[in-house]
Protein backbone atom coordinates (compact mmCIF):
# COMPACT_ATOMS: atom_id res chain seq x y z
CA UNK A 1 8.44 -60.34 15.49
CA UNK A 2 5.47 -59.04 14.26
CA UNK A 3 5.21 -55.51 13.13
CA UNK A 4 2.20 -55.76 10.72
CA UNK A 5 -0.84 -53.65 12.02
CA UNK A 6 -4.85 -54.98 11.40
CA UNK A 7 -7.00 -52.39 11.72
CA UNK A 8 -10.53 -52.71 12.37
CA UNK A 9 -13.03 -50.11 12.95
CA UNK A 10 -14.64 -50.35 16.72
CA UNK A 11 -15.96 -48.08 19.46
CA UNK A 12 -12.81 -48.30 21.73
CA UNK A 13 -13.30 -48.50 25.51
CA UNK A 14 -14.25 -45.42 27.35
CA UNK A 15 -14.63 -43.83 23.95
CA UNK A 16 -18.17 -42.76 22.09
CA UNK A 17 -16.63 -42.69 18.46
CA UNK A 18 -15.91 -45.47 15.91
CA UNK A 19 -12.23 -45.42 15.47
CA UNK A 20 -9.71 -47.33 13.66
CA UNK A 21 -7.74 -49.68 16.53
CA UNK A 22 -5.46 -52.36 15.91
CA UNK A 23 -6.97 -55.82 17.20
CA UNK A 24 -2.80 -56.62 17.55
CA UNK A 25 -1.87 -53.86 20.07
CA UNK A 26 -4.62 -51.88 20.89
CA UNK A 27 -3.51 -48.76 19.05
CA UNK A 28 -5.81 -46.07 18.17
CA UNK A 29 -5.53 -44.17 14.90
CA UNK A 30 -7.37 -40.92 15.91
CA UNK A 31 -8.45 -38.63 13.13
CA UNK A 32 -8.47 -34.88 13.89
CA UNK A 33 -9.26 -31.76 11.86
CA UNK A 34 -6.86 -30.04 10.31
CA UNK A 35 -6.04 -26.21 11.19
CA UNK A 36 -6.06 -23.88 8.31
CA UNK A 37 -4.47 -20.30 8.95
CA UNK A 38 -4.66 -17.34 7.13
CA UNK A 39 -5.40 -13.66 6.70
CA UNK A 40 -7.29 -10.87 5.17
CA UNK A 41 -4.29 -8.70 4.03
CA UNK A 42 -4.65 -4.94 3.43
CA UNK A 43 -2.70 -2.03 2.46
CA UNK A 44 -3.62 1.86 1.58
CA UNK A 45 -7.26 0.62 1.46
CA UNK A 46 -7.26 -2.56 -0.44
CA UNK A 47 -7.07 -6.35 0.27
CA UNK A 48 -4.23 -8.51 -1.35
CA UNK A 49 -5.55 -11.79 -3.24
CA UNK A 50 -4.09 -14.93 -4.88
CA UNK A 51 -5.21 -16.86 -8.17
CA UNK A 52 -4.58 -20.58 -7.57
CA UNK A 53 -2.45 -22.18 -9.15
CA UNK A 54 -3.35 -25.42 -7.55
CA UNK A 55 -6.20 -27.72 -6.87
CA UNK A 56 -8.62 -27.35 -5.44
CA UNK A 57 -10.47 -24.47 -7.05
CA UNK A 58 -7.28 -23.17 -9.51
CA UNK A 59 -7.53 -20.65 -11.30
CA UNK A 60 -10.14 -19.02 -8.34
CA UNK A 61 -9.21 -16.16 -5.98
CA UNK A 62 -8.34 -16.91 -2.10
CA UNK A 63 -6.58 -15.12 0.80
CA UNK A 64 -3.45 -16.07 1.86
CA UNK A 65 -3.83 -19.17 3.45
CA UNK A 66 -3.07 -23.41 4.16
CA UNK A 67 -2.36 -26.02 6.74
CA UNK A 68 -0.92 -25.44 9.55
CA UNK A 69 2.25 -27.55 9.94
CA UNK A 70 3.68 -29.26 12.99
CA UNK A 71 5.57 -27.74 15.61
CA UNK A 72 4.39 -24.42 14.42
CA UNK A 73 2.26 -21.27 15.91
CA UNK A 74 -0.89 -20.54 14.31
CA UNK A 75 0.51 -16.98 13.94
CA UNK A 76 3.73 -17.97 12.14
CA UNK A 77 1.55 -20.25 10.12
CA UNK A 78 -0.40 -17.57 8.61
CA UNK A 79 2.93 -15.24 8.28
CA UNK A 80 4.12 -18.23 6.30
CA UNK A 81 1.23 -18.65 4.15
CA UNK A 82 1.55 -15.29 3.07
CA UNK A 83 5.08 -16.01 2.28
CA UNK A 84 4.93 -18.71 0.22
CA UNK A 85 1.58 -17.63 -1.74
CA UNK A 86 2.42 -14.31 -1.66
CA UNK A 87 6.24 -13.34 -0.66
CA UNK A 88 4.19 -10.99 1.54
CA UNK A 89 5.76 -10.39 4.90
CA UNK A 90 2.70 -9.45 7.18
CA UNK A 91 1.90 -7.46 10.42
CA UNK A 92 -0.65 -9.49 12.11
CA UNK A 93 -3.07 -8.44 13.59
CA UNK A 94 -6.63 -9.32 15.55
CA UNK A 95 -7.69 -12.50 14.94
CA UNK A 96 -10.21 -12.05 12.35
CA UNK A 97 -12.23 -15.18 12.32
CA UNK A 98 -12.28 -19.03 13.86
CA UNK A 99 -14.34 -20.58 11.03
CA UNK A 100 -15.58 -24.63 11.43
CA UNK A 101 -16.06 -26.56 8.39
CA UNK A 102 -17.17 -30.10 9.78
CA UNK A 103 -17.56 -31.56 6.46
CA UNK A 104 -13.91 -31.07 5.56
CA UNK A 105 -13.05 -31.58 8.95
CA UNK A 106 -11.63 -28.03 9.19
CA UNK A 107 -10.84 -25.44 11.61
CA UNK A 108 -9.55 -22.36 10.00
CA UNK A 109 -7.87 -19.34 11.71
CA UNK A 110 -7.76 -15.95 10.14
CA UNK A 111 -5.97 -12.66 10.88
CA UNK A 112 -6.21 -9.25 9.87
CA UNK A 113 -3.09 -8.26 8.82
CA UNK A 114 -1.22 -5.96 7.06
CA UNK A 115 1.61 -5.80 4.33
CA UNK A 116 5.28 -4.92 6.00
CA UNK A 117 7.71 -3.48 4.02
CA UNK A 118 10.54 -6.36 3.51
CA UNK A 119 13.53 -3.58 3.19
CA UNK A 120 16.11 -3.04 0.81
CA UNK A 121 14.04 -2.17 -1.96
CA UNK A 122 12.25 -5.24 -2.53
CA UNK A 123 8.43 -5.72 -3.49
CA UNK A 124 5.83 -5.60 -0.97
CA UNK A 125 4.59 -8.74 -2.59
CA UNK A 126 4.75 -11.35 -5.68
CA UNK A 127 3.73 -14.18 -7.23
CA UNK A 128 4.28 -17.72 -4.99
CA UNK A 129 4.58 -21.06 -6.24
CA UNK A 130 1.23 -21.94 -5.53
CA UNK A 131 -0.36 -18.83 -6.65
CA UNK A 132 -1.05 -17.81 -10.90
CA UNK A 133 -1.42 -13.92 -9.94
CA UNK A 134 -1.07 -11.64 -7.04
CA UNK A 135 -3.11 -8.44 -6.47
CA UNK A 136 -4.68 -5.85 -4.82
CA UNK A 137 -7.91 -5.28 -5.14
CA UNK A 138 -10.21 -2.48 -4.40
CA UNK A 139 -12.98 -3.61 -1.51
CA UNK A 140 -15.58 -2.35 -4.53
CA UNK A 141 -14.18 -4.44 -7.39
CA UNK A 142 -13.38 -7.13 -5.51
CA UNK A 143 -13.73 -10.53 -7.95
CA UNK A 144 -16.65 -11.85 -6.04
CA UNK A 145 -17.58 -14.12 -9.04
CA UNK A 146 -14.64 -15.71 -8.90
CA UNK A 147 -13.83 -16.44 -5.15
CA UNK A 148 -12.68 -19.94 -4.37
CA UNK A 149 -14.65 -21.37 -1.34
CA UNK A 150 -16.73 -19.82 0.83
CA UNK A 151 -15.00 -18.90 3.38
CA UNK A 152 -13.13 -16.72 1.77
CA UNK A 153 -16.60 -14.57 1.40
CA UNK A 154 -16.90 -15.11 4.69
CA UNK A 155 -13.76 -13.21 5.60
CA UNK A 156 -13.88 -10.64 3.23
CA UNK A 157 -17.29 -9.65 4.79
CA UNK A 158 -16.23 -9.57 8.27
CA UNK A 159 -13.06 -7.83 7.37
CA UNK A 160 -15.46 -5.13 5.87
CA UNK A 161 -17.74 -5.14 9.35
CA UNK A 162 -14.46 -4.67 10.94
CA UNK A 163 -13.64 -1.41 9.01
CA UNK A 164 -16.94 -0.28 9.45
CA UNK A 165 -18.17 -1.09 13.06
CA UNK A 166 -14.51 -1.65 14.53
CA UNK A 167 -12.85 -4.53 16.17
CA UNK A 168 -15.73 -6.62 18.85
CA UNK A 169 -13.85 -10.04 19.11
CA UNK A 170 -13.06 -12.67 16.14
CA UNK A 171 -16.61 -13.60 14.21
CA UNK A 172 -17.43 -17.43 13.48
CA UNK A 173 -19.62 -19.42 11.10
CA UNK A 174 -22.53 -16.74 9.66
CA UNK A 175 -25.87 -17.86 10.12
């Protein structure tokens, strides 16, 4: 038996995309986007960012945030996020943002949150594995020189129309 796949690339029937099918079996290989999920974390008036220790953009500063992983919320996503890049345990929040980024073939999700204390005298937040520093910043010194993509201006700015406007719904794409 057979179990070798041949791919080809073809419009499948009833479809309007080009798509990777097998000319064996019929199978379509769908491509999606990928969910990123996140959050703008604050406490006593500051926002909590990570250096990256990892590619892309290392070295830059980001929120807490990464793929989404299967068989898991979008909410416990982002709490885990901020876990691992962090060892923040969060409160979430609104949702801050739904963000498209076609050329990446993103969707990204982003809370407002806010640091929880984790109990029995341990740190409200440290350095993760994928992460080079940990800190909180004051909204007026943030490091906007050295933010890693785009988004994450994105965010920080509609974080800051939150605190000063209030809450009206989750914001997309500017512009």
């Amino acid at each position: 038996m057979n179990t070798q796949k041949s791919f080809q690339r073809i419009i499948p029937d009833g479809d309007t995309h080009e798509r990777d099918v097998c000319a064996t079996c019929g199978f379509v290989n769908y491509q999606n986007p990928r969910i990123v999920v996140g959050s703008v974390v604050r406490h006593e008036g500051k926002v909590l960012l990570c250096r990256r220790a990892i590619e892309p953009r290392r070295g830059f500063w980001t929120v807490p945030a990464g793929y989404l992983e299967l068989n898991e919320t979008p909410e416990d996503g982002a709490r885990r996020e901020a876990r691992e890049e962090a060892l923040a345990h969060l409160k979430l929040g609104e949702l801050l943002a739904v963000y498209s980024v076609p050329h990446l073939s993103q969707v990204q999700l982003i809370w407002r949150a806010e640091l929880m204390d984790p109990g029995a005298g341990a740190a409200l937040f440290g350095i993760g594995e994928e992460s080079l520093e940990v800190e909180l910043f004051d909204w007026d010194n943030l490091p906007t020189g050295e933010i890693a993509f785009p988004t994450v201006h994105w965010m920080l700015g509609h974080e800051r129309e939150v605190m000063a406007k209030g809450y009206q719904g989750p914001f997309g794409n500017p512009g």
